[in-house]
PDB file of N, CA and C in Angstrom:
ATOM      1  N   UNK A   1      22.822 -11.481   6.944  1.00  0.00           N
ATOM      2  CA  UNK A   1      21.917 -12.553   6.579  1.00  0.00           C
ATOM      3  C   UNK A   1      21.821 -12.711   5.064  1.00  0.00           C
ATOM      4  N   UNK A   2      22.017 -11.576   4.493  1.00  0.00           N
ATOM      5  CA  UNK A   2      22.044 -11.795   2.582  1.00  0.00           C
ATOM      6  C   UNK A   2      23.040 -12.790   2.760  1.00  0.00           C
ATOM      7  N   UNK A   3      24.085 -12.569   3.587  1.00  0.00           N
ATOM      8  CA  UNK A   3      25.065 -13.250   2.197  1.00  0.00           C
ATOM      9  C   UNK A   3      24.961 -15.310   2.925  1.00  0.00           C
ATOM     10  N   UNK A   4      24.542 -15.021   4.030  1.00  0.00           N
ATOM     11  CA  UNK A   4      24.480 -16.926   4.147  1.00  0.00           C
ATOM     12  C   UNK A   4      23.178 -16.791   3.151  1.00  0.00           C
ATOM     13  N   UNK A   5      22.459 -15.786   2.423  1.00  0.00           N
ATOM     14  CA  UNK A   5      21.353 -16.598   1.746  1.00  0.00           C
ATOM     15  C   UNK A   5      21.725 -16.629   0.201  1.00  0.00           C
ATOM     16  N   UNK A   6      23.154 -16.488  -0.106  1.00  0.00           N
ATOM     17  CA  UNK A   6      23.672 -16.836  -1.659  1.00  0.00           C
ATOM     18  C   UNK A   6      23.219 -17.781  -2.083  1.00  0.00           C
ATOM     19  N   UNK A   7      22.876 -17.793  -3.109  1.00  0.00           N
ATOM     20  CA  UNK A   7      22.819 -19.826  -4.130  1.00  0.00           C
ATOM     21  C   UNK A   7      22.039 -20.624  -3.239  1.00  0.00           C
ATOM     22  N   UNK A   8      21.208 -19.822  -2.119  1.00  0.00           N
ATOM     23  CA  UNK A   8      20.086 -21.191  -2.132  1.00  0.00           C
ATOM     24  C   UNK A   8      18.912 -20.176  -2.761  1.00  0.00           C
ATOM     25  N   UNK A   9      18.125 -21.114  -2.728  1.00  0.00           N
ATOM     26  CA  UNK A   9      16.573 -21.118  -3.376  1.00  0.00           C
ATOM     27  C   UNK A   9      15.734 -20.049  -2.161  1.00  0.00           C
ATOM     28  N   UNK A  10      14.729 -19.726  -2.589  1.00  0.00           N
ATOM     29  CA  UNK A  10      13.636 -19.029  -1.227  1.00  0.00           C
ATOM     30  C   UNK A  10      13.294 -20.625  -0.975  1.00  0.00           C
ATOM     31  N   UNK A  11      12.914 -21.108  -2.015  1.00  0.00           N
ATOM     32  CA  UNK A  11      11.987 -22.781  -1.285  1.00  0.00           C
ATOM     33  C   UNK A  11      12.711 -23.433   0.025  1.00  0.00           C
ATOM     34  N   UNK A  12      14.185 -23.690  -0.684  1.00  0.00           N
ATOM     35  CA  UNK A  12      14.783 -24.028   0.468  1.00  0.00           C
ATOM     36  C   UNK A  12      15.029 -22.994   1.577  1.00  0.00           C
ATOM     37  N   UNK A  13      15.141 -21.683   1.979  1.00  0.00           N
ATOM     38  CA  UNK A  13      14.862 -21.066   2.943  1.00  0.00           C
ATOM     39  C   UNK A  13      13.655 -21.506   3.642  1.00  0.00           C
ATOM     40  N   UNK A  14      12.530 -21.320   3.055  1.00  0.00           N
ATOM     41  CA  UNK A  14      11.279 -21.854   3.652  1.00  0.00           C
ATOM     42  C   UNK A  14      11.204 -22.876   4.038  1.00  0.00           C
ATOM     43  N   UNK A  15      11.619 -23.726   3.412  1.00  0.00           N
ATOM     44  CA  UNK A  15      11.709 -25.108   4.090  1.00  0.00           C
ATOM     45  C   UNK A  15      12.360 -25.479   5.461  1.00  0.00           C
ATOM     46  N   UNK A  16      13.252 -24.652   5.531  1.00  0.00           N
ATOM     47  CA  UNK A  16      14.047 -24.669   6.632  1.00  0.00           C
ATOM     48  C   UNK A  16      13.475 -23.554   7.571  1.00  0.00           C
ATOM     49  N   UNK A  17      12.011 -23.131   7.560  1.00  0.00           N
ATOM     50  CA  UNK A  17      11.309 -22.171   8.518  1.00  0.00           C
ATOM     51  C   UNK A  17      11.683 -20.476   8.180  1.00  0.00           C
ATOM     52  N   UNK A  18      12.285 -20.186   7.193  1.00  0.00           N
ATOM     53  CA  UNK A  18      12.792 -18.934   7.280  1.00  0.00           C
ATOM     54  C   UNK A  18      11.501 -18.257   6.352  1.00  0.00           C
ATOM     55  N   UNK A  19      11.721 -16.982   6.308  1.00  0.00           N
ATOM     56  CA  UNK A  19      10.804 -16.342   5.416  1.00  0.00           C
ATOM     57  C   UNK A  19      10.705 -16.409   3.886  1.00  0.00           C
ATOM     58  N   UNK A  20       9.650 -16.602   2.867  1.00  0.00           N
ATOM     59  CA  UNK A  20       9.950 -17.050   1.518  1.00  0.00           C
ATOM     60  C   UNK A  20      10.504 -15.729   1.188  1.00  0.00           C
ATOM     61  N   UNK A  21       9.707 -14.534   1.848  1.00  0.00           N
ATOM     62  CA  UNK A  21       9.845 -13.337   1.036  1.00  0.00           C
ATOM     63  C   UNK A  21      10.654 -12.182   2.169  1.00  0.00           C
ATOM     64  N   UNK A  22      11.475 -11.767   1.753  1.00  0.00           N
ATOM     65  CA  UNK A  22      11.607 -10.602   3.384  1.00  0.00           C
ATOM     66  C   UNK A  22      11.416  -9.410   2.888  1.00  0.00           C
ATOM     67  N   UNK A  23      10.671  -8.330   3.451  1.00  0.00           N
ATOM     68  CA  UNK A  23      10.367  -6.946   3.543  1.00  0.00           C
ATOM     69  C   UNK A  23      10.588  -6.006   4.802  1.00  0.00           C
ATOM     70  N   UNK A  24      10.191  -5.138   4.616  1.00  0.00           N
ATOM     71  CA  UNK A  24      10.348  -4.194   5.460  1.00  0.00           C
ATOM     72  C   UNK A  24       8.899  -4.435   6.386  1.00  0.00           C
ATOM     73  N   UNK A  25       7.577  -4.571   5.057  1.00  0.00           N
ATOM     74  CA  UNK A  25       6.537  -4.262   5.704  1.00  0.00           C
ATOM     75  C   UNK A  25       5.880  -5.686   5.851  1.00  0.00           C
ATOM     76  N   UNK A  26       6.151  -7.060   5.250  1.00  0.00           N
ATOM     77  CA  UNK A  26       5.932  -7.984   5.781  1.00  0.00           C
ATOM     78  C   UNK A  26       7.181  -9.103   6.086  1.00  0.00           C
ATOM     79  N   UNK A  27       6.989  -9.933   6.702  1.00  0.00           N
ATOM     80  CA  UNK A  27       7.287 -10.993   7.313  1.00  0.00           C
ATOM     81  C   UNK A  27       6.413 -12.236   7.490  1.00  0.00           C
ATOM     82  N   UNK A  28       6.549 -13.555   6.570  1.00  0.00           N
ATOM     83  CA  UNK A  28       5.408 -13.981   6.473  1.00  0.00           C
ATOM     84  C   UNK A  28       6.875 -15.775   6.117  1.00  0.00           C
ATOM     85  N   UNK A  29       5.958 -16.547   6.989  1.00  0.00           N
ATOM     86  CA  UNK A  29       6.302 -17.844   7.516  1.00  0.00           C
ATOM     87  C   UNK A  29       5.511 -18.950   7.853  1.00  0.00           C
ATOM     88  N   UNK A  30       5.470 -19.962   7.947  1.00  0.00           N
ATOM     89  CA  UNK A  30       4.882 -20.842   8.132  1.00  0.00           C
ATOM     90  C   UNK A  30       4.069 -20.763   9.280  1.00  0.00           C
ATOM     91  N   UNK A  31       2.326 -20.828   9.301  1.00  0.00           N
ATOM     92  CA  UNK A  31       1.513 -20.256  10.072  1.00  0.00           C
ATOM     93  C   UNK A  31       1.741 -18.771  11.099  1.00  0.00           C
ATOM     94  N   UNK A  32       2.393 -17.824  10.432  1.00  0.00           N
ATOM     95  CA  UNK A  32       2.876 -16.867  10.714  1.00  0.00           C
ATOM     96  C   UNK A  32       2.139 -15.736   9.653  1.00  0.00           C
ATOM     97  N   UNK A  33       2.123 -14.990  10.113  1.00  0.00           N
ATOM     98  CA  UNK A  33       2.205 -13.155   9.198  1.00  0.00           C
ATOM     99  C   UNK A  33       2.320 -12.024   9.801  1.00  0.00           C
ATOM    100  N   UNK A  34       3.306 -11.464   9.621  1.00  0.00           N
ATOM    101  CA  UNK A  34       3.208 -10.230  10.173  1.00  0.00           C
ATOM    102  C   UNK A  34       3.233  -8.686   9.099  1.00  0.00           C
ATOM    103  N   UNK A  35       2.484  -8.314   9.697  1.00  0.00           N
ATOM    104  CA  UNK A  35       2.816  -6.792   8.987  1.00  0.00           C
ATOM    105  C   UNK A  35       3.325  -5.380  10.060  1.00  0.00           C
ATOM    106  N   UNK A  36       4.027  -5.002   9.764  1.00  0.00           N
ATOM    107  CA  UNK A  36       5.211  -4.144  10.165  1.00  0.00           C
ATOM    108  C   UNK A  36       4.956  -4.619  11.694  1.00  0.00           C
ATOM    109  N   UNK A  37       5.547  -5.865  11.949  1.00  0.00           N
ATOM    110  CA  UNK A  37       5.731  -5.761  13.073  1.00  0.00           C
ATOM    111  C   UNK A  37       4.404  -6.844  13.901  1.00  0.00           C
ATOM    112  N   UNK A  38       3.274  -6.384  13.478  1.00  0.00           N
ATOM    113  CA  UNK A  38       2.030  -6.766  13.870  1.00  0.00           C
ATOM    114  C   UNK A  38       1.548  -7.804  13.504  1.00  0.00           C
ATOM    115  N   UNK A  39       1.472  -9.176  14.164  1.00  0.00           N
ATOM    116  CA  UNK A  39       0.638 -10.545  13.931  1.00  0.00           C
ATOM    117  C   UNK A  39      -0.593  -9.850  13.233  1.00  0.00           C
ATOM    118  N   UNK A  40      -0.610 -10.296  11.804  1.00  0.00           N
ATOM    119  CA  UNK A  40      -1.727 -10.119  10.976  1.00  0.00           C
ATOM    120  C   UNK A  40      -3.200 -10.595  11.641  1.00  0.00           C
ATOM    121  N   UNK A  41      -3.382 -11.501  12.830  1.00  0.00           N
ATOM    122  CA  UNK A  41      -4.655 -11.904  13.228  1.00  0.00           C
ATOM    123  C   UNK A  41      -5.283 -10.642  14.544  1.00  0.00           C
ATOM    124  N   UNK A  42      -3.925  -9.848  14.781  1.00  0.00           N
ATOM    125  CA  UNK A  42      -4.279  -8.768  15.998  1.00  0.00           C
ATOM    126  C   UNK A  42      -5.156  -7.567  15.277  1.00  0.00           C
ATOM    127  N   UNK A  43      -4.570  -7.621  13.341  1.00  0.00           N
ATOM    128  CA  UNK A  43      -5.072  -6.675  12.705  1.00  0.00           C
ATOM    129  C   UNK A  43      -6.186  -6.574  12.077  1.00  0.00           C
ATOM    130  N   UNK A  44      -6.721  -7.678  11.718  1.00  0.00           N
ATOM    131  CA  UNK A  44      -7.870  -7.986  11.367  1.00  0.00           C
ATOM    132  C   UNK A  44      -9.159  -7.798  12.039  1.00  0.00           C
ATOM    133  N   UNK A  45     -10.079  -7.098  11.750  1.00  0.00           N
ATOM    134  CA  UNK A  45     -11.395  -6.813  12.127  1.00  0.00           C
ATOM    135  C   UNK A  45     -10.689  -5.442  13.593  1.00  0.00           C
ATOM    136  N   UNK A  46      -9.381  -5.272  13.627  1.00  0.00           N
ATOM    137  CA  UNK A  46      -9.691  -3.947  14.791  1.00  0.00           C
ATOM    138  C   UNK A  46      -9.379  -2.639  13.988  1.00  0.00           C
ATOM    139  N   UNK A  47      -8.229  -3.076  12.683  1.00  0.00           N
ATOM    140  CA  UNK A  47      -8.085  -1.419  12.121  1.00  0.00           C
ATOM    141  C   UNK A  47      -8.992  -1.370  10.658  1.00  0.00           C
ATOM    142  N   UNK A  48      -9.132  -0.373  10.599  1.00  0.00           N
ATOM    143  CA  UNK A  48     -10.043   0.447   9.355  1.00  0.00           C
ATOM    144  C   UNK A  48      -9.378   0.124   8.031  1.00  0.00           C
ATOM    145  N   UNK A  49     -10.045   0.187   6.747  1.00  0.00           N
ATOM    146  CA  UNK A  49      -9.247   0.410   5.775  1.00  0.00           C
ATOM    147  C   UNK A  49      -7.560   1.235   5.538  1.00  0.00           C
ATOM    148  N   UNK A  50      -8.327   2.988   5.773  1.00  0.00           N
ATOM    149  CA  UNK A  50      -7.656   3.942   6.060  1.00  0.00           C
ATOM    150  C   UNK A  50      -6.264   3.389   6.798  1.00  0.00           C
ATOM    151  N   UNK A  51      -6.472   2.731   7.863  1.00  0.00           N
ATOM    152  CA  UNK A  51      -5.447   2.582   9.604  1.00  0.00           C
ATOM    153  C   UNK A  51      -4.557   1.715   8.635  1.00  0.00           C
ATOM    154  N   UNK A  52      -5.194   0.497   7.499  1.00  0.00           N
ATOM    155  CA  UNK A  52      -4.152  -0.549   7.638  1.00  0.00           C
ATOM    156  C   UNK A  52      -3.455  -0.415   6.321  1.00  0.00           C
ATOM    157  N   UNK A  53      -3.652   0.938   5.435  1.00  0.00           N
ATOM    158  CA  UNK A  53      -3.146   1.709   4.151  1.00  0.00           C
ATOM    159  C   UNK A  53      -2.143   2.268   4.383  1.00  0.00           C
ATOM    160  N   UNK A  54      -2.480   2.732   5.766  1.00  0.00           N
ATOM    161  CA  UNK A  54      -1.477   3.750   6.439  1.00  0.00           C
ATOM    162  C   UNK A  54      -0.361   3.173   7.015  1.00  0.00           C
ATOM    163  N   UNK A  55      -0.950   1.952   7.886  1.00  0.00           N
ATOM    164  CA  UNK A  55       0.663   1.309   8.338  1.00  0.00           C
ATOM    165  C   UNK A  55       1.208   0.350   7.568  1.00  0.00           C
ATOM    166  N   UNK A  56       0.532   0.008   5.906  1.00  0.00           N
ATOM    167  CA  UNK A  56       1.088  -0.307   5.005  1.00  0.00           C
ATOM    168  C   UNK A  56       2.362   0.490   4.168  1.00  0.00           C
ATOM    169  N   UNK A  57       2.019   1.870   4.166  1.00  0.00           N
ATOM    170  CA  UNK A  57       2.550   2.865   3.906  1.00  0.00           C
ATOM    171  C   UNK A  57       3.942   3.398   4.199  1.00  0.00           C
ATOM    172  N   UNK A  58       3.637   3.851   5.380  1.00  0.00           N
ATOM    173  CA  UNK A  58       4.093   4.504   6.218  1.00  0.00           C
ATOM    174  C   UNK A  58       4.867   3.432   8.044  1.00  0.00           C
ATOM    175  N   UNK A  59       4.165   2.503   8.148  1.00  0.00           N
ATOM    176  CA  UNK A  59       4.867   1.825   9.308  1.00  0.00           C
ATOM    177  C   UNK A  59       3.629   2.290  10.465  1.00  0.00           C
ATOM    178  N   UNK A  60       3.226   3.343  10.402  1.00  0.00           N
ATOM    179  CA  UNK A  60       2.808   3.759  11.775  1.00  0.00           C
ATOM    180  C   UNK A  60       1.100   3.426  12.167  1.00  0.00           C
ATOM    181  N   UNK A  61       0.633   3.376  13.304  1.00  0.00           N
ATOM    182  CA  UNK A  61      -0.792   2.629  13.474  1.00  0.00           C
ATOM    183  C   UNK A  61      -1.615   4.175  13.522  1.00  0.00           C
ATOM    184  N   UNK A  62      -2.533   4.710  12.919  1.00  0.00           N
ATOM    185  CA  UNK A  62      -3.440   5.898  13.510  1.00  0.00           C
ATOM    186  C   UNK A  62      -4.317   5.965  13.924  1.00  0.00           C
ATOM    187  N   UNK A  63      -4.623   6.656  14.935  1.00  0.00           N
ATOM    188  CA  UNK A  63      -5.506   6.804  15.813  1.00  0.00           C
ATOM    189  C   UNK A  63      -6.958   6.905  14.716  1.00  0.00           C
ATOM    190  N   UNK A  64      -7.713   6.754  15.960  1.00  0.00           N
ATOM    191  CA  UNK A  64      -9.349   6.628  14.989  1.00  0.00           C
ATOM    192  C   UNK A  64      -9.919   8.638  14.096  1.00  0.00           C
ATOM    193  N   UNK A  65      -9.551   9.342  14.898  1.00  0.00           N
ATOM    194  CA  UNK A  65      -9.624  10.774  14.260  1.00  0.00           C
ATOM    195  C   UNK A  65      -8.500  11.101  13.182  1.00  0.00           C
ATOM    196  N   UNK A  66      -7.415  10.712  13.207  1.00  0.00           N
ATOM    197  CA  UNK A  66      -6.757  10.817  12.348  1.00  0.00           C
ATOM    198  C   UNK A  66      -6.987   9.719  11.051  1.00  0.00           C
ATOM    199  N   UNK A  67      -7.420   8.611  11.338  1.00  0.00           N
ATOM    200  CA  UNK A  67      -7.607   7.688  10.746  1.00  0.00           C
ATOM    201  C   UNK A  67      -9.387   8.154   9.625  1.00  0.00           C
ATOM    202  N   UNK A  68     -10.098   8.925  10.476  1.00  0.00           N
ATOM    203  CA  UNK A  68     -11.402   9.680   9.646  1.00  0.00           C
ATOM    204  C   UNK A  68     -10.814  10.650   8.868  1.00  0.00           C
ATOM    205  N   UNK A  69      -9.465  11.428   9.190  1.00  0.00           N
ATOM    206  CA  UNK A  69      -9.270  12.410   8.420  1.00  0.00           C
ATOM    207  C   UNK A  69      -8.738  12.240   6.700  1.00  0.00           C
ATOM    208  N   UNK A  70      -7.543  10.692   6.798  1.00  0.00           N
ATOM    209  CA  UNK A  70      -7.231  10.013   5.992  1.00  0.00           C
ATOM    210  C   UNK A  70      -7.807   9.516   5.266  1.00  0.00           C
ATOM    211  N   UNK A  71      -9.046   9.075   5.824  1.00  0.00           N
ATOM    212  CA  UNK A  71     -10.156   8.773   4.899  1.00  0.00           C
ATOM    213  C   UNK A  71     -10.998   9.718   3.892  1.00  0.00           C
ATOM    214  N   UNK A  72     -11.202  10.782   4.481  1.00  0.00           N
ATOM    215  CA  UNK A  72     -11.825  11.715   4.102  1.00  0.00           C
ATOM    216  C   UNK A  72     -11.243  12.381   2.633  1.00  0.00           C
ATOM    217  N   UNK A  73      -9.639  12.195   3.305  1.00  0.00           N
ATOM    218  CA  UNK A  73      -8.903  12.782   1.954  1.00  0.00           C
ATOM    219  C   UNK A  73      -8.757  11.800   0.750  1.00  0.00           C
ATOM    220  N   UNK A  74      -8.959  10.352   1.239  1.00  0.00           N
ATOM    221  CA  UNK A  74      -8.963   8.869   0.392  1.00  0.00           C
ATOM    222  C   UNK A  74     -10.456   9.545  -0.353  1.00  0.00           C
ATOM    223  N   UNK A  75     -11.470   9.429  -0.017  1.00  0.00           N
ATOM    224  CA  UNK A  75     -12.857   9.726  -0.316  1.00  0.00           C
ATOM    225  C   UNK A  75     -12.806  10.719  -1.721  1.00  0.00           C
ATOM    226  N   UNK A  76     -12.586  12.295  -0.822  1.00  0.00           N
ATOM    227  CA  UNK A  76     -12.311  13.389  -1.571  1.00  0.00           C
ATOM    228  C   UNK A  76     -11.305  12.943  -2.864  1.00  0.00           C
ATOM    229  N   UNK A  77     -10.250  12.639  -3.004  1.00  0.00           N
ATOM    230  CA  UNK A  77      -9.392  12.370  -3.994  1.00  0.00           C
ATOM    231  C   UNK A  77     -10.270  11.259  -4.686  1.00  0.00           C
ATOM    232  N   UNK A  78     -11.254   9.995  -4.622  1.00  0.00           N
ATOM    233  CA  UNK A  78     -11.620   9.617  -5.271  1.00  0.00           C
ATOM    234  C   UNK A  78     -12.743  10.209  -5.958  1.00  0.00           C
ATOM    235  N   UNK A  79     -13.465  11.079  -5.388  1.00  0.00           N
ATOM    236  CA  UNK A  79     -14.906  11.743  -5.730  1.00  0.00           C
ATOM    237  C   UNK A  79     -14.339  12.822  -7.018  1.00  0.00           C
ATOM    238  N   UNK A  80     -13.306  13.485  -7.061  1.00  0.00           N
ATOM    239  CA  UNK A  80     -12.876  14.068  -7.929  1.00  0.00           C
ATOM    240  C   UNK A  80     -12.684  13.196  -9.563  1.00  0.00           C
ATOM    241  N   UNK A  81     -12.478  12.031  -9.174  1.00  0.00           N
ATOM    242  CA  UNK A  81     -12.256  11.382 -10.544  1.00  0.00           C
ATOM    243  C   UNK A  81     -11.866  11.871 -11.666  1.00  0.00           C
ATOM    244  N   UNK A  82     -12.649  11.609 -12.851  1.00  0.00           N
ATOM    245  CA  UNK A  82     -11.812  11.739 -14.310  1.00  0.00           C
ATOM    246  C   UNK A  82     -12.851  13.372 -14.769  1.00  0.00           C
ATOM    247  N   UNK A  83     -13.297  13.805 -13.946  1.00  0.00           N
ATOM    248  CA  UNK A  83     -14.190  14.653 -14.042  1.00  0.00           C
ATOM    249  C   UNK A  83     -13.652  16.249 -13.687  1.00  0.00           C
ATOM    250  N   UNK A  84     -12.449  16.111 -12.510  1.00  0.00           N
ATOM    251  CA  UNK A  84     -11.479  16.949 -12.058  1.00  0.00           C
ATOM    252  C   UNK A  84     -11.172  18.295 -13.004  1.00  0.00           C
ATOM    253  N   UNK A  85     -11.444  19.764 -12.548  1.00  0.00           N
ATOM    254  CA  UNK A  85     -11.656  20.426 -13.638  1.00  0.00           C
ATOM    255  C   UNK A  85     -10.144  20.516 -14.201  1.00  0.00           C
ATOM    256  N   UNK A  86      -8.919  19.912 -13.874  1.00  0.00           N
ATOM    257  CA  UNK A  86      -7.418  20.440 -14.297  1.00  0.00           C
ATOM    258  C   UNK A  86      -7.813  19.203 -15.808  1.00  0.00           C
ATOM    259  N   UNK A  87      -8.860  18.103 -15.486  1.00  0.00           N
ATOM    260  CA  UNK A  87      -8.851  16.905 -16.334  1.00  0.00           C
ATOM    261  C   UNK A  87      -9.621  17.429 -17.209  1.00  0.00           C
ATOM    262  N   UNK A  88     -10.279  18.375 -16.812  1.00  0.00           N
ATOM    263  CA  UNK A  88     -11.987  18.700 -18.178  1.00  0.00           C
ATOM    264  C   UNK A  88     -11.261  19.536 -18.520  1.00  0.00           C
ATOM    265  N   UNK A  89     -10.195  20.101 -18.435  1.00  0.00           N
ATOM    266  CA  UNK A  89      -9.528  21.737 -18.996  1.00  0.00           C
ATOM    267  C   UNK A  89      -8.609  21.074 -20.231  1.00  0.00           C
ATOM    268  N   UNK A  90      -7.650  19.727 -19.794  1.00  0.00           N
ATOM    269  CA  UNK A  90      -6.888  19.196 -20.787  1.00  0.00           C
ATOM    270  C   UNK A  90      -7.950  18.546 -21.956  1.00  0.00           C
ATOM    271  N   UNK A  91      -8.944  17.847 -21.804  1.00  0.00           N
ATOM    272  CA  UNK A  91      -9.645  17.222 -22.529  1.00  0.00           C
ATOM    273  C   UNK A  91     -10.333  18.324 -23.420  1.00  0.00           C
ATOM    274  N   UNK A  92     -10.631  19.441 -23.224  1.00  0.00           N
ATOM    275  CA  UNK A  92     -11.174  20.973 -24.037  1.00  0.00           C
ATOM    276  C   UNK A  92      -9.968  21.158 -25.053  1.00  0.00           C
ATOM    277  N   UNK A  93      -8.950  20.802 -24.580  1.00  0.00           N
ATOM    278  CA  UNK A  93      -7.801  21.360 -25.573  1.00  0.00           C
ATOM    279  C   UNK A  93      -7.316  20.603 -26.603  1.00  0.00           C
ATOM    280  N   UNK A  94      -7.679  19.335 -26.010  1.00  0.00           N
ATOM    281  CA  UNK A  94      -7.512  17.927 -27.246  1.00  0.00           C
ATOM    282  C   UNK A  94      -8.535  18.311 -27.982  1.00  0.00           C
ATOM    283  N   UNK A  95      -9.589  17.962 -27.704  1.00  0.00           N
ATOM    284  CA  UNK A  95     -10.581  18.341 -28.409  1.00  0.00           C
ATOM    285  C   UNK A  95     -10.397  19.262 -29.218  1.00  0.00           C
ATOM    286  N   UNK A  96     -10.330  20.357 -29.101  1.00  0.00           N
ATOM    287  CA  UNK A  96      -9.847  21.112 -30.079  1.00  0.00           C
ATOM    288  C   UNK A  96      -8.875  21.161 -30.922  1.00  0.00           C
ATOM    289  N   UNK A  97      -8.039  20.458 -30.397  1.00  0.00           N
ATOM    290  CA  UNK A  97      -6.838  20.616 -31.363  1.00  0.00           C
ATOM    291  C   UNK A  97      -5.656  20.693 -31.202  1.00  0.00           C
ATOM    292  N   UNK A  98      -5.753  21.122 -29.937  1.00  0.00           N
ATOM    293  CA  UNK A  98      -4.241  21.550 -29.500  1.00  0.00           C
ATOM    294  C   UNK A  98      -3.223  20.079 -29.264  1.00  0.00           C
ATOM    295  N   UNK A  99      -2.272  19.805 -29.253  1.00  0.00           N
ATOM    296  CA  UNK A  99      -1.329  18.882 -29.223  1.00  0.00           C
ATOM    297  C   UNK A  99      -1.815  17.900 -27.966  1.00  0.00           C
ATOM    298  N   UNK A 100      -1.542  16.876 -28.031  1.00  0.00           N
ATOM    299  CA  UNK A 100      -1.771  16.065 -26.673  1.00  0.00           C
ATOM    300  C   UNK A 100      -0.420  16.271 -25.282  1.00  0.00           C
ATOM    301  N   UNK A 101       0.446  17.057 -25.444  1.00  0.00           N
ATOM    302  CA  UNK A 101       1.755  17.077 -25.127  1.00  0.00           C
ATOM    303  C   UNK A 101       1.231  18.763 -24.561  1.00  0.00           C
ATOM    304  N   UNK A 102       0.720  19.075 -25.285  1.00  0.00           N
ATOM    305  CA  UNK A 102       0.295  20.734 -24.880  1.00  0.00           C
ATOM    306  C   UNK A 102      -1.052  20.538 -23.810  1.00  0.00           C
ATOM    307  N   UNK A 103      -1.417  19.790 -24.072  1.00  0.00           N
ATOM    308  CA  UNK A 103      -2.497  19.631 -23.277  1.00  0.00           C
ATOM    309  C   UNK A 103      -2.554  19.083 -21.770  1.00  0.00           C
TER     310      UNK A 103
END
């Protein structure tokens, strides 16, 4: 399919119903969307943040316990922030003096 799509335009693909953009993880067409696979209107309001990161990601749909666990680690990794003691240990050493490269 690349090569009948040489030397035309995406516009003209689209125009002619095909996809403007092609991916792996979307597919998206004239009153159409899909993500990996999945009519974007099946996905809306049933998966979680977490669920639709994940089959952004990765391809695959997760279950609702696995889908709390993902979160949890989304959560945790944000709660750590710029505050993170590996981050307050480099910022002690600038501060002082030490090289930014050493730090």
């Amino acid at each position: 399919m690349i090569d009948a799509m040489k030397n035309r335009s995406a516009l003209e693909i689209y125009k002619e119903g095909g996809a403007w953009w092609e991916t792996e993880i979307s597919h998206i067409q004239k009153n159409s969307i899909e993500i990996r696979g999945y009519p974007i209107e099946e996905l809306i309001g049933e998966l979680s943040y977490p669920q639709m990161l994940y089959l952004l990601l990765v391809g695959e749909l997760l279950d609702d316990s696995k889908a709390a666990l993902f979160e949890s680690v989304l959560v945790a990794g944000a709660d750590h922030g710029p505050r993170a003691p590996s981050i307050a240990a480099a910022r002690m050493a600038v501060t002082c003096g030490i090289s930014f490269n050493s730090s």
